[in-house]
PDB file of N, CA and C in Angstrom:
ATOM      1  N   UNK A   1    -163.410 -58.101 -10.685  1.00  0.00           N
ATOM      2  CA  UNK A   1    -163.516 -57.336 -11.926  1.00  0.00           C
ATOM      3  C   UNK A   1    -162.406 -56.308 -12.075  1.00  0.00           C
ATOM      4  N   UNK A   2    -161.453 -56.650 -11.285  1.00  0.00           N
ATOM      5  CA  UNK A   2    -160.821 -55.379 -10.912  1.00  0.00           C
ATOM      6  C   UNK A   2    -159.752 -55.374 -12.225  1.00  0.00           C
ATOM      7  N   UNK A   3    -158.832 -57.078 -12.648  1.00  0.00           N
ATOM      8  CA  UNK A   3    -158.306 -57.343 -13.366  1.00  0.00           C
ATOM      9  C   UNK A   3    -158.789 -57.269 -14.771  1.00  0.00           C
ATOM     10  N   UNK A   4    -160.197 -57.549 -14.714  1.00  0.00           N
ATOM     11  CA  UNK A   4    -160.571 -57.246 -16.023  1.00  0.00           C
ATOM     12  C   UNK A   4    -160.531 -55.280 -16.828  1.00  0.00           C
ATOM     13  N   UNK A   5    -160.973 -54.423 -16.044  1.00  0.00           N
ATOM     14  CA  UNK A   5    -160.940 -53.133 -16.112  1.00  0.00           C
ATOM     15  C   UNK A   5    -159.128 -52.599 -16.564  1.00  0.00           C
ATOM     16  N   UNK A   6    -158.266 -53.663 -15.446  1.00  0.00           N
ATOM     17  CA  UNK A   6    -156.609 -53.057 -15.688  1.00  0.00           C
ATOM     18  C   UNK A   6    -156.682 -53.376 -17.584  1.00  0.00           C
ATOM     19  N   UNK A   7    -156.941 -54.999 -17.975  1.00  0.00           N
ATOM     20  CA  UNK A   7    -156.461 -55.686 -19.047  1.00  0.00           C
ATOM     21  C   UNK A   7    -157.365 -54.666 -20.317  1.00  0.00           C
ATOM     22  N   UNK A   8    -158.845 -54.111 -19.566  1.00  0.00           N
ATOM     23  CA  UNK A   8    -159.574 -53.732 -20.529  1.00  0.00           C
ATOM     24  C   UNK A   8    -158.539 -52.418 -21.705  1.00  0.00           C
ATOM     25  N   UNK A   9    -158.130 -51.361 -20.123  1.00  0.00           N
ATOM     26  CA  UNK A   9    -157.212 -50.402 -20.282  1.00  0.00           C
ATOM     27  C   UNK A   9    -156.056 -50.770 -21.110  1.00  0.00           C
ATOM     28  N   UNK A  10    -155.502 -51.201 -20.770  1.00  0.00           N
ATOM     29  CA  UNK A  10    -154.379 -52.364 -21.422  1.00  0.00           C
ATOM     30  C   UNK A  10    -154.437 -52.827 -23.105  1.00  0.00           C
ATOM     31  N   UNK A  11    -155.370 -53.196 -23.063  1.00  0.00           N
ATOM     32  CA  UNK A  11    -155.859 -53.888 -24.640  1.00  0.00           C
ATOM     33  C   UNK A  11    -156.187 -52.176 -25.459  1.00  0.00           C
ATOM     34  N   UNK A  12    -156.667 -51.342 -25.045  1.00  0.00           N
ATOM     35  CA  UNK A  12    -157.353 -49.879 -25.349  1.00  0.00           C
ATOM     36  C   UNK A  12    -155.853 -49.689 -25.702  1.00  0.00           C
ATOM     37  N   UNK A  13    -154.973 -49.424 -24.708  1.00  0.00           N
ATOM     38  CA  UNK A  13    -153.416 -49.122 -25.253  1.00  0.00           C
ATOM     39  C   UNK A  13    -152.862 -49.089 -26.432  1.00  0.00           C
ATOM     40  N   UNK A  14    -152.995 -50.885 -26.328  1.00  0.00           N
ATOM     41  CA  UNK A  14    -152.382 -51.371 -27.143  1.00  0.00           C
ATOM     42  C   UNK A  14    -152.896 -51.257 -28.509  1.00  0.00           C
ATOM     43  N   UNK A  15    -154.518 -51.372 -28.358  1.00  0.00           N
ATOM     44  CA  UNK A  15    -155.229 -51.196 -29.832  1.00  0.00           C
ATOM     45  C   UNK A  15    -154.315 -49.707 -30.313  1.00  0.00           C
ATOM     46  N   UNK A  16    -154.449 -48.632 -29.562  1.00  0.00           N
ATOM     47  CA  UNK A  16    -154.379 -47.181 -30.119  1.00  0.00           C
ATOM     48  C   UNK A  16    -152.589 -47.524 -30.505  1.00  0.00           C
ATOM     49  N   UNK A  17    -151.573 -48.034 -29.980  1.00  0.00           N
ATOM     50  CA  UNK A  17    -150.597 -48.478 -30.447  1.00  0.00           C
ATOM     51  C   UNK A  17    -150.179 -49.477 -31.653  1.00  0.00           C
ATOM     52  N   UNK A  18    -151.434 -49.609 -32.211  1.00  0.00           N
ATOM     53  CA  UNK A  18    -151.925 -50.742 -33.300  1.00  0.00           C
ATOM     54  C   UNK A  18    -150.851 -51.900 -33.261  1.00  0.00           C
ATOM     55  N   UNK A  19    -150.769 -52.546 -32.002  1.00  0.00           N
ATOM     56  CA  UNK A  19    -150.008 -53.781 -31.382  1.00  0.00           C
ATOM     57  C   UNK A  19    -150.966 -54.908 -32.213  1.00  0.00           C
ATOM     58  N   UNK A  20    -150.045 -56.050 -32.781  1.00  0.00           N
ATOM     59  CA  UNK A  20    -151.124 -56.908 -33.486  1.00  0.00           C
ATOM     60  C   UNK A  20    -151.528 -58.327 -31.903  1.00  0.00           C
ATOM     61  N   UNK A  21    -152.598 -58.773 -32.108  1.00  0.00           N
ATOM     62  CA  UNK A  21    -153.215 -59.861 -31.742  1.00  0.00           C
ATOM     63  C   UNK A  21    -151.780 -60.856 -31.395  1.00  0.00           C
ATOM     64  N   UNK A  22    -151.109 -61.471 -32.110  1.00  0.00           N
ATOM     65  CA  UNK A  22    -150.046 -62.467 -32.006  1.00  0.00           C
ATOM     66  C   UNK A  22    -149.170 -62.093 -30.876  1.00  0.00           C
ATOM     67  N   UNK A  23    -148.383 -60.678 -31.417  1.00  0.00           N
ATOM     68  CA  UNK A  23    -147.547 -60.277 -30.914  1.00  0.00           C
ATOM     69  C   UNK A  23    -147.859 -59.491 -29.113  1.00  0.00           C
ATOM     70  N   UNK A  24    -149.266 -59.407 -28.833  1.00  0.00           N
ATOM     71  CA  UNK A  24    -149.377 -59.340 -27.895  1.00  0.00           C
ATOM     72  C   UNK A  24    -149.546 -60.644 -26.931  1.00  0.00           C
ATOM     73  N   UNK A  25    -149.751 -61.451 -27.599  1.00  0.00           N
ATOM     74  CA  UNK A  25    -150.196 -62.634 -26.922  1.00  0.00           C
ATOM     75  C   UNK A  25    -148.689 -63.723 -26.297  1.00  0.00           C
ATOM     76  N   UNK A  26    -147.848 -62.897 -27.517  1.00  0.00           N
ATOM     77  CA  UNK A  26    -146.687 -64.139 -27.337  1.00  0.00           C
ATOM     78  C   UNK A  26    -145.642 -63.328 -26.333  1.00  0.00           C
ATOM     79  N   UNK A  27    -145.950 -61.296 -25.976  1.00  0.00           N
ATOM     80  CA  UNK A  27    -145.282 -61.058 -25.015  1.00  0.00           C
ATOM     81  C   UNK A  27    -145.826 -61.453 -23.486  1.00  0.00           C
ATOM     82  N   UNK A  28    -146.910 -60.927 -23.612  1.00  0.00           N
ATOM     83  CA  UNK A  28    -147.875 -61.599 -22.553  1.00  0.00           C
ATOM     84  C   UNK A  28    -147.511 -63.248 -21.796  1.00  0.00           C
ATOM     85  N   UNK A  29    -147.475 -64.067 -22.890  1.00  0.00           N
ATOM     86  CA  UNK A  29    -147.161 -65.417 -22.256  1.00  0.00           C
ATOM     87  C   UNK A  29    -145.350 -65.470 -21.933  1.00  0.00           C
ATOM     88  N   UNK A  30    -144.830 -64.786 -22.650  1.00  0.00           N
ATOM     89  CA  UNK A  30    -143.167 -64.482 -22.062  1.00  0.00           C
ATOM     90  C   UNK A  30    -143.194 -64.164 -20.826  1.00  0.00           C
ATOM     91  N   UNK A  31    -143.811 -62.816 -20.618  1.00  0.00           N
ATOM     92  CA  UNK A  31    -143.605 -61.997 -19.544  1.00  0.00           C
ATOM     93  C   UNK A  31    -143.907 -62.954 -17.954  1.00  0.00           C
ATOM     94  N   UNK A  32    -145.408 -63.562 -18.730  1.00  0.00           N
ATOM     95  CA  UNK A  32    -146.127 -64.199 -17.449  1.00  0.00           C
ATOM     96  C   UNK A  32    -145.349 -65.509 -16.810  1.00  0.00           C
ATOM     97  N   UNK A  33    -144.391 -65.988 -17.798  1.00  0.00           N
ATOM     98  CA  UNK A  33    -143.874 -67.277 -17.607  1.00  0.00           C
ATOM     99  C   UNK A  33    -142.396 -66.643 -16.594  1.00  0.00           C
ATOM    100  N   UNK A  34    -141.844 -65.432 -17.393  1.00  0.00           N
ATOM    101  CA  UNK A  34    -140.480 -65.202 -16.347  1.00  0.00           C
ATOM    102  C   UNK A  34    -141.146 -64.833 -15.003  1.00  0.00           C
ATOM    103  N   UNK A  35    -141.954 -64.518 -14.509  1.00  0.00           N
ATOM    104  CA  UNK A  35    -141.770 -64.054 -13.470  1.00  0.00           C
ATOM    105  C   UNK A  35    -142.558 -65.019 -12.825  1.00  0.00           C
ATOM    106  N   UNK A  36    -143.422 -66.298 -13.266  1.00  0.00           N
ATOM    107  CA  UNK A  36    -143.773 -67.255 -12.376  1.00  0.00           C
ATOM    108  C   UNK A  36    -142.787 -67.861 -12.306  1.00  0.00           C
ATOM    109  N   UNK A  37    -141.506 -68.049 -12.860  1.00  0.00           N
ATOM    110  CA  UNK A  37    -140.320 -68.723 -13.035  1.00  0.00           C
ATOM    111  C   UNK A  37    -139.122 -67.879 -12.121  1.00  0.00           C
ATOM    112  N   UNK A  38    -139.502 -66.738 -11.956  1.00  0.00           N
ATOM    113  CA  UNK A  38    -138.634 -65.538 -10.785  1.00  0.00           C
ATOM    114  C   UNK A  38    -139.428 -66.339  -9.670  1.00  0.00           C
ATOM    115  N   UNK A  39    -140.545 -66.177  -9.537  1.00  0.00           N
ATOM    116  CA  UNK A  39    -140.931 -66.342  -8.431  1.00  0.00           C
ATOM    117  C   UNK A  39    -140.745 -67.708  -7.500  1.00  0.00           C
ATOM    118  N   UNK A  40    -140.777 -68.312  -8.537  1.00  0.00           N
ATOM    119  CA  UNK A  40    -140.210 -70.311  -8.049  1.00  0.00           C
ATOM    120  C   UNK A  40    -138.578 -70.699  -8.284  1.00  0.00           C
ATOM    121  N   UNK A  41    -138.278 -69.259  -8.282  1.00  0.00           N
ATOM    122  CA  UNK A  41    -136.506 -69.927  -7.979  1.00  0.00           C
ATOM    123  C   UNK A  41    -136.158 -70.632  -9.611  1.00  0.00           C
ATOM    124  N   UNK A  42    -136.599 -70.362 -10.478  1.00  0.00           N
ATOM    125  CA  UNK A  42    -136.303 -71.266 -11.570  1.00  0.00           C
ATOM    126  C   UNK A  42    -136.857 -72.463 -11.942  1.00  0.00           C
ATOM    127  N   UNK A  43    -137.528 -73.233 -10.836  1.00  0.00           N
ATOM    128  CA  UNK A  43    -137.832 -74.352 -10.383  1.00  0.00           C
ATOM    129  C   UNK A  43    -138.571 -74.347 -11.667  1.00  0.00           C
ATOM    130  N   UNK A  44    -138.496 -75.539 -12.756  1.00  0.00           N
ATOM    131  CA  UNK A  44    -139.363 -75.696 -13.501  1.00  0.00           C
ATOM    132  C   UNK A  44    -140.362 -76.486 -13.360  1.00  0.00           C
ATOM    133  N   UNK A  45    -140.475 -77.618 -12.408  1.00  0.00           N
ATOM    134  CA  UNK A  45    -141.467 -78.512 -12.244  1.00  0.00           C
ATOM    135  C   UNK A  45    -142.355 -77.889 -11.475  1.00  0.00           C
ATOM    136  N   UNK A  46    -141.501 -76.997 -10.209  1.00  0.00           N
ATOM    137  CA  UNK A  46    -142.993 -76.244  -9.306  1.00  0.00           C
ATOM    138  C   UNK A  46    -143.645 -75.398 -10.259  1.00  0.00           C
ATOM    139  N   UNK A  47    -142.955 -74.294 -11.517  1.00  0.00           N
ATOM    140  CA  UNK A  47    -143.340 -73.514 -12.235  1.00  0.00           C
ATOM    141  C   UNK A  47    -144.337 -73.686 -12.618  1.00  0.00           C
ATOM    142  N   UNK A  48    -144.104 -75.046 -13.484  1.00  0.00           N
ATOM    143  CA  UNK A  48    -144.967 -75.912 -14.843  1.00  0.00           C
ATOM    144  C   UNK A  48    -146.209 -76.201 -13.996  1.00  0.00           C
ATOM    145  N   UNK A  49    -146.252 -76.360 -12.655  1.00  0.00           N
ATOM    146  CA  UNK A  49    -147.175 -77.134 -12.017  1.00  0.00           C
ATOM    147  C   UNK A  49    -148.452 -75.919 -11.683  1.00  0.00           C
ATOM    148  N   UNK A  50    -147.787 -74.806 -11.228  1.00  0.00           N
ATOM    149  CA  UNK A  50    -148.662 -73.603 -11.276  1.00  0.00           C
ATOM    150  C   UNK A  50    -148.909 -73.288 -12.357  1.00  0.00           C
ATOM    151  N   UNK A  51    -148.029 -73.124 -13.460  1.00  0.00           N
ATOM    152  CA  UNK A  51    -149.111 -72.688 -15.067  1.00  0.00           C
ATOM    153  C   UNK A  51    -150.123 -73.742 -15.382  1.00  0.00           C
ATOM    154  N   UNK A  52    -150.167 -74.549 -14.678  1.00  0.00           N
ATOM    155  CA  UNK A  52    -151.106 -75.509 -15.318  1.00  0.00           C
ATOM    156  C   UNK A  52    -150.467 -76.111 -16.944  1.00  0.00           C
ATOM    157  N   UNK A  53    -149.153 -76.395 -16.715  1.00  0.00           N
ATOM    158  CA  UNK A  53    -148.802 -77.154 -17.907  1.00  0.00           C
ATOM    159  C   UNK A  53    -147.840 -77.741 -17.610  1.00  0.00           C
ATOM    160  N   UNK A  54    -147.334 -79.141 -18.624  1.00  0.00           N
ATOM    161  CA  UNK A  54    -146.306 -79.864 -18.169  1.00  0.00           C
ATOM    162  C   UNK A  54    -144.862 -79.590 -18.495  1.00  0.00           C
ATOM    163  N   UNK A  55    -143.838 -80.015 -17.635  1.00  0.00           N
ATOM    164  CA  UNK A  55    -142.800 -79.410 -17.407  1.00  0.00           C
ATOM    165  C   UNK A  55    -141.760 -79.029 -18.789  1.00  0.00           C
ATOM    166  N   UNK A  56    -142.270 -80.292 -19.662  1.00  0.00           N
ATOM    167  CA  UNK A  56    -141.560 -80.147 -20.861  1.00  0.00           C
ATOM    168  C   UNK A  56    -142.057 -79.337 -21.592  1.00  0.00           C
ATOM    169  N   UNK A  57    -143.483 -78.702 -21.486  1.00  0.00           N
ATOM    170  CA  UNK A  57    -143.489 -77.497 -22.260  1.00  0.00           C
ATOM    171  C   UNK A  57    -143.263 -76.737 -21.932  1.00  0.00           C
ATOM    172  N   UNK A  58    -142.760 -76.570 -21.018  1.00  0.00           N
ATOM    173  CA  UNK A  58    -142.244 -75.096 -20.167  1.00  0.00           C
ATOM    174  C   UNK A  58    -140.954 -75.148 -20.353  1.00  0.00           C
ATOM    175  N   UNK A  59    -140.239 -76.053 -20.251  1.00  0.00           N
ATOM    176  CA  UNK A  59    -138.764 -76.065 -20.791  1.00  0.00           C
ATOM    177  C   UNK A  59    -138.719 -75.633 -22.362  1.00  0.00           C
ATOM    178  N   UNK A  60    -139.430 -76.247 -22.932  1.00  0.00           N
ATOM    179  CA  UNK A  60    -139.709 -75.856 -24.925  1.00  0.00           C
ATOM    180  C   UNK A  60    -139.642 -74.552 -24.877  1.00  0.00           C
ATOM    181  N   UNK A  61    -140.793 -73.641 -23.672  1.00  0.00           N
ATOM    182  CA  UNK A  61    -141.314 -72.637 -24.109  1.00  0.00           C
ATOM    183  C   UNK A  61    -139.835 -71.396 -23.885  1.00  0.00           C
ATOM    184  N   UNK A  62    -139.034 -71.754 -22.576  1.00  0.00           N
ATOM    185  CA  UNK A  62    -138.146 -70.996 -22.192  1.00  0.00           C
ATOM    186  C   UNK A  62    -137.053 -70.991 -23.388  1.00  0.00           C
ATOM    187  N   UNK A  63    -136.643 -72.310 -23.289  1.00  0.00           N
ATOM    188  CA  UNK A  63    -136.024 -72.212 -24.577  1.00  0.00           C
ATOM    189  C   UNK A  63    -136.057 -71.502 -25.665  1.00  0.00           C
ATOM    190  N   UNK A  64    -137.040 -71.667 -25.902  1.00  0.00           N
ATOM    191  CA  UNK A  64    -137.264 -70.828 -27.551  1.00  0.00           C
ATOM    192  C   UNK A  64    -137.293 -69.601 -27.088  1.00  0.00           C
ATOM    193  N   UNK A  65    -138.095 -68.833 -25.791  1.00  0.00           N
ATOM    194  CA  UNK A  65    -137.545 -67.304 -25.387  1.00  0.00           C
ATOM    195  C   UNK A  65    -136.031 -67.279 -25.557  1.00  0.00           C
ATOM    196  N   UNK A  66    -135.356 -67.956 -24.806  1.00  0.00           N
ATOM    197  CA  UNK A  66    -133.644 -67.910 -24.996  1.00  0.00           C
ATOM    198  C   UNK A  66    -133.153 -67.585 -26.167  1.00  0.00           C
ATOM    199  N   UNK A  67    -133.512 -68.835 -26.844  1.00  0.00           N
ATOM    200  CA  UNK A  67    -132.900 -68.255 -28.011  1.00  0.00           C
ATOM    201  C   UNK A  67    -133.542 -67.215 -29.030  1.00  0.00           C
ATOM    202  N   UNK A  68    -134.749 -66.834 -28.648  1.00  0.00           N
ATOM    203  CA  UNK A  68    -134.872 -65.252 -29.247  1.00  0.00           C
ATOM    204  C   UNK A  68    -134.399 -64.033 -29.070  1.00  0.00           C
ATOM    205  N   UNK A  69    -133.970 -64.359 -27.819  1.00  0.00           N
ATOM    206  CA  UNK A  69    -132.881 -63.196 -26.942  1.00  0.00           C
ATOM    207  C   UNK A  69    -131.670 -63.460 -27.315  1.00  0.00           C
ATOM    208  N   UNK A  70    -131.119 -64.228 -27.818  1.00  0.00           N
ATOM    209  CA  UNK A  70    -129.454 -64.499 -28.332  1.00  0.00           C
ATOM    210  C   UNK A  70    -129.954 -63.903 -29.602  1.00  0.00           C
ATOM    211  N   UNK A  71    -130.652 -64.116 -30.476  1.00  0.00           N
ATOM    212  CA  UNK A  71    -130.811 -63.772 -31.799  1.00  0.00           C
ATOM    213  C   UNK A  71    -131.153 -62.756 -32.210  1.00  0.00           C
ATOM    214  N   UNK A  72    -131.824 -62.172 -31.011  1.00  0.00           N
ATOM    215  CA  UNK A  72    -131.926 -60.072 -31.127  1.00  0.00           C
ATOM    216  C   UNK A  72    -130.878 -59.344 -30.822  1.00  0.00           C
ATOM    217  N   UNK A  73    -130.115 -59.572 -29.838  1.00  0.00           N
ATOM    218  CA  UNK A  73    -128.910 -59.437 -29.605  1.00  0.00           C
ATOM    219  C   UNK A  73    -127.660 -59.090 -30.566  1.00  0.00           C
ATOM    220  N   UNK A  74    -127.214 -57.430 -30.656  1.00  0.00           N
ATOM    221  CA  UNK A  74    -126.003 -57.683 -31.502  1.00  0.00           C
ATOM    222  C   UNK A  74    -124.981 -58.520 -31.250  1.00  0.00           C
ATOM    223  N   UNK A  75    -124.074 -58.866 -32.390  1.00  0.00           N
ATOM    224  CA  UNK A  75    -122.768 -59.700 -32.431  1.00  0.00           C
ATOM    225  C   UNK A  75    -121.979 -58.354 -32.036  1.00  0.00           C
ATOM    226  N   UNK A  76    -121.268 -59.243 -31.129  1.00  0.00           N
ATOM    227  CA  UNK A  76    -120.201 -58.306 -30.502  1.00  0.00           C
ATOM    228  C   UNK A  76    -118.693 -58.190 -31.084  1.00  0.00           C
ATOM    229  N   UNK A  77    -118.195 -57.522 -31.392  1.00  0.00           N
ATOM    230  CA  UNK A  77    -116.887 -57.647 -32.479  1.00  0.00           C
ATOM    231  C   UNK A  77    -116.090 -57.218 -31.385  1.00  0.00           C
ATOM    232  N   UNK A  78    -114.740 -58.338 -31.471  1.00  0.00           N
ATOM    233  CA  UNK A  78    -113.233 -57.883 -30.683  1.00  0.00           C
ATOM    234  C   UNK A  78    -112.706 -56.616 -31.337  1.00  0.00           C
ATOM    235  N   UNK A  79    -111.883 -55.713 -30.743  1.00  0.00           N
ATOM    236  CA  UNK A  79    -110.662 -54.917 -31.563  1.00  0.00           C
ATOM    237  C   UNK A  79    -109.750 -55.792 -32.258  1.00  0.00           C
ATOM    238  N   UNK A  80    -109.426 -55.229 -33.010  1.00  0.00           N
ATOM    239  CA  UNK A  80    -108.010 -55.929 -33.690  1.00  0.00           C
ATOM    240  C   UNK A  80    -106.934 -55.484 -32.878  1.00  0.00           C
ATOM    241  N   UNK A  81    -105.664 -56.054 -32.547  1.00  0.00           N
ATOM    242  CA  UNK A  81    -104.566 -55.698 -32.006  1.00  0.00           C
ATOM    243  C   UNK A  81    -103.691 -55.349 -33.317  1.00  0.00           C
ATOM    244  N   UNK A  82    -103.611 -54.262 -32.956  1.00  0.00           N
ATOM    245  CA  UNK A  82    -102.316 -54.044 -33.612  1.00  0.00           C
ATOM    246  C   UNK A  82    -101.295 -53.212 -33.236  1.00  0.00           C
ATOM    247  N   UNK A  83     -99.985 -54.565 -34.000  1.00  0.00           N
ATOM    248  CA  UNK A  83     -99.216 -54.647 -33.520  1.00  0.00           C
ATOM    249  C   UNK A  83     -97.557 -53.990 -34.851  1.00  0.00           C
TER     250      UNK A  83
END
């Protein structure tokens, strides 16, 4: 029960932070996926095999994190040389 009391606290947080339902759910499954994915070396098949899902959705799922992180990301502008 110990996990339930942390998540209870947790959710209390987040309510008083008026965090919506979605957006907690879709950091939550980010968060939980990098670091079972830290923890297995990258390994996506051992990964996929501990989330209890198959490997190609775990590849889908990283992916689409990726490219939400390229797409939050400012564009980086060169200097101009001048000459």
């Amino acid at each position: 029960m110990q996990m339930r009391a942390r998540l209870e606290a947790l959710i209390d947080e987040m309510l008083d932070g008026q965090i919506m339902l979605d957006e907690a759910v879709a950091e939550f499954e980010k968060l939980y996926i990098q670091k079972a994915l830290a923890r297995h070396k990258d390994h996506l098949s051992r990964t996929a095999h501990i989330l209890g899902i198959h490997r190609n959705t775990l590849s889908k799922r990283v992916n689409h994190y990726r490219k939400q992180e390229q797409a939050s990301r400012p564009v980086k502008r060169g200097r101009k040389n001048k000459s």
